[in-house]
C-alpha atoms as a PDB file:
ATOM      1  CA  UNK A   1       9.234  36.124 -14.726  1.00  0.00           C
ATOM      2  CA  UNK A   2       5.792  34.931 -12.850  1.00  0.00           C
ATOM      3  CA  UNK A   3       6.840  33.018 -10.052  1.00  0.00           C
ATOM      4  CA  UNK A   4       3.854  30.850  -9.618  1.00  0.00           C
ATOM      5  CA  UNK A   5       4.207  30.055 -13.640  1.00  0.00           C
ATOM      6  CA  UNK A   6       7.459  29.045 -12.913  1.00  0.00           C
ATOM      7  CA  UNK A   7       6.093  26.918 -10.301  1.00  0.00           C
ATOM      8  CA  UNK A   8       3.405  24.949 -12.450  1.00  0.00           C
ATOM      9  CA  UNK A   9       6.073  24.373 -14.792  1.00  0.00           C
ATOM     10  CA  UNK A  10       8.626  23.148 -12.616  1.00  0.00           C
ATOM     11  CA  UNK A  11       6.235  20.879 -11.066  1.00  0.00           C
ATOM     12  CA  UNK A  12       4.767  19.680 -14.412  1.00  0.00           C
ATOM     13  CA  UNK A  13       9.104  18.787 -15.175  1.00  0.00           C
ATOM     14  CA  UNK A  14       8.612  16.954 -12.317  1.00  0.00           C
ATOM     15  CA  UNK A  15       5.688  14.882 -13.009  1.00  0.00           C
ATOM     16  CA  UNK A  16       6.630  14.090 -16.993  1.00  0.00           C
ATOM     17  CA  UNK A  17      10.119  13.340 -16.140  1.00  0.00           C
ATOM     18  CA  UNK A  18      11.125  16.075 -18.800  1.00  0.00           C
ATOM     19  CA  UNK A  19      11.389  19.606 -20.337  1.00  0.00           C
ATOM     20  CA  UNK A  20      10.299  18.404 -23.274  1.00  0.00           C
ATOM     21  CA  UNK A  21       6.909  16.812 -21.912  1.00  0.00           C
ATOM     22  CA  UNK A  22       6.259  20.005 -19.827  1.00  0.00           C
ATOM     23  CA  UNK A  23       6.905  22.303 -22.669  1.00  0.00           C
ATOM     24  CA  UNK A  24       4.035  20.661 -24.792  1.00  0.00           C
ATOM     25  CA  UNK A  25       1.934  21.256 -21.773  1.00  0.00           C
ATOM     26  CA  UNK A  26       2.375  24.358 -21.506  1.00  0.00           C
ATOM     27  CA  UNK A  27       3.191  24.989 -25.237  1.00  0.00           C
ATOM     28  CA  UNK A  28       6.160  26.696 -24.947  1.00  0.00           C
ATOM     29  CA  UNK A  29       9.678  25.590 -25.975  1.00  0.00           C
ATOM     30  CA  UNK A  30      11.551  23.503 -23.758  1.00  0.00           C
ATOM     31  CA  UNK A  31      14.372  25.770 -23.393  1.00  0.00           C
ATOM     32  CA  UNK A  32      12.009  28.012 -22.095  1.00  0.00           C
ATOM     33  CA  UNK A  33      11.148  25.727 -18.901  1.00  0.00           C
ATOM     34  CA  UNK A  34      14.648  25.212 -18.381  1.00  0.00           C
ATOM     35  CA  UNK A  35      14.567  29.008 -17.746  1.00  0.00           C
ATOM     36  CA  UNK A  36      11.944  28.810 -15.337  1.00  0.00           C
ATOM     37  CA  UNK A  37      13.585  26.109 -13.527  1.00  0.00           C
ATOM     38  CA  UNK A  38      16.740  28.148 -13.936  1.00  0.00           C
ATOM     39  CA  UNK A  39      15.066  31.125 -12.058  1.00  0.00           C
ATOM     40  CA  UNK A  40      13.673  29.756  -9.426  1.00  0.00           C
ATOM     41  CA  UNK A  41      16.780  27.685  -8.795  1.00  0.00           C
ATOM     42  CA  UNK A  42      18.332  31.367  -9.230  1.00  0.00           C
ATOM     43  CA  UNK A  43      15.708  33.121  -6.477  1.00  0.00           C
ATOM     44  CA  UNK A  44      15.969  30.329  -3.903  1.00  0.00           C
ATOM     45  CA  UNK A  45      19.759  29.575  -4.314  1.00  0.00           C
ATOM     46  CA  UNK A  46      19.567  26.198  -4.152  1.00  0.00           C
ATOM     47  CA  UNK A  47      19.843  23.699  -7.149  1.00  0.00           C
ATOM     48  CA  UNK A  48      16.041  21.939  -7.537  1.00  0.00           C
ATOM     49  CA  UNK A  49      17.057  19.551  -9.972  1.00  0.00           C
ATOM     50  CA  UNK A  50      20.289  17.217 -11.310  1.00  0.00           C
ATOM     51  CA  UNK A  51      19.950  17.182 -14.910  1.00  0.00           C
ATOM     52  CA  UNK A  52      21.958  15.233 -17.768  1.00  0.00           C
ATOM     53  CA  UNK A  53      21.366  14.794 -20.922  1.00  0.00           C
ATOM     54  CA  UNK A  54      19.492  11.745 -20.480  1.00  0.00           C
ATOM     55  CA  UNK A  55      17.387  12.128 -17.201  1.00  0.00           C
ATOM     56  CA  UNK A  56      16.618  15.068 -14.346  1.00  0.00           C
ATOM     57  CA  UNK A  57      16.282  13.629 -10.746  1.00  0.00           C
ATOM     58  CA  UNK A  58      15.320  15.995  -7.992  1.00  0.00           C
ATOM     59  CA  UNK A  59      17.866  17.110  -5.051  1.00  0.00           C
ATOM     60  CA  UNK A  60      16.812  16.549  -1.909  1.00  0.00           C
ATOM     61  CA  UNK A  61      15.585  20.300  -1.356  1.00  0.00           C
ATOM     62  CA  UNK A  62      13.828  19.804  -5.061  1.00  0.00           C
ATOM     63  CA  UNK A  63      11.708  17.521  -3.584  1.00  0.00           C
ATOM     64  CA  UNK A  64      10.737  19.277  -0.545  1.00  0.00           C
ATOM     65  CA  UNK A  65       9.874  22.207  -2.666  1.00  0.00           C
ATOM     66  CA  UNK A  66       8.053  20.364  -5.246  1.00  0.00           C
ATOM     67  CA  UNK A  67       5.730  19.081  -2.401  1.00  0.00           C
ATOM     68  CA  UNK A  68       5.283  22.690  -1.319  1.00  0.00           C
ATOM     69  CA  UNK A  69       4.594  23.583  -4.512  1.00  0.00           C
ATOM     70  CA  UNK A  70       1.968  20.791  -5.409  1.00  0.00           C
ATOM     71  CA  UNK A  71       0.331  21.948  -2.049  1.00  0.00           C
ATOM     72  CA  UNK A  72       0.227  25.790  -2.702  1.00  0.00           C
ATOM     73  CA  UNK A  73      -1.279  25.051  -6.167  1.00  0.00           C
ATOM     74  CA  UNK A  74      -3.847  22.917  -5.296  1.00  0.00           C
ATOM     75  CA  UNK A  75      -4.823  25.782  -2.593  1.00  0.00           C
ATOM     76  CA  UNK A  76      -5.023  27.875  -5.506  1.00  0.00           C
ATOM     77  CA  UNK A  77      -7.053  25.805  -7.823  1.00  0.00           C
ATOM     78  CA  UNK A  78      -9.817  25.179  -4.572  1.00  0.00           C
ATOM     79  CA  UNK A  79      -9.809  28.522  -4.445  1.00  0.00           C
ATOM     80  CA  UNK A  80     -10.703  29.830  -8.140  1.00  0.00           C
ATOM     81  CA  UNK A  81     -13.007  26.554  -7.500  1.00  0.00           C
ATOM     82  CA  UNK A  82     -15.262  27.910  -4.452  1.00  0.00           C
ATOM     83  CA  UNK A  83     -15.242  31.319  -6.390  1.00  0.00           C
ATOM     84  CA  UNK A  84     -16.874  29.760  -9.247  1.00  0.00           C
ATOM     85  CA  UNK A  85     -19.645  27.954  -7.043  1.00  0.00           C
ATOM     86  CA  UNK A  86     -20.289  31.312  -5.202  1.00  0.00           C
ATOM     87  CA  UNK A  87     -20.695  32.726  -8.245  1.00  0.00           C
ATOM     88  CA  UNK A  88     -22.903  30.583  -9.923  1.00  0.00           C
ATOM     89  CA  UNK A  89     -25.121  30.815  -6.963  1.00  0.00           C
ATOM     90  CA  UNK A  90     -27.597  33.210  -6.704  1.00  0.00           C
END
């Protein structure tokens, strides 16, 4: 699975409050971001989010890695953003 997919939708979790909401963002099911979440919980061994039924609340690691993760993707977005102005310049 893409890791840094996995990333935009675990972060987008975070920010809606659900699956649900994050899986209309991304139009996919929301099964399907539980399996992201799943493997990057799965790759970094730790458990980024307590989930019931009714809510999700991040662990304490969750939200060190969500910050992370809002950080590295906001490098990435600058980026594709100053490769766009160089490009458009002549």
């Amino acid at each position: 699975m893409d890791k840094l997919l996995s990333m935009e939708v675990f972060v987008k979790a975070v920010e809606t409050g659900s699956f649900t909401a994050a899986a209309e963002v991304f139009q996919i099911s929301p099964p399907m971001v539980g399996k992201h979440v799943r493997e990057l919980e799965s790759h970094l061994g730790v458990r980024l989010l307590q989930r019931t039924t009714r809510r999700q609340s991040l662990t304490e690691i969750g939200q060190q890695y969500y910050d992370r993760c809002k950080s590295i993707l906001g490098e990435i977005r600058a980026a594709e953003a100053g490769t766009e102005v160089m490009r458009a310049s002549p």
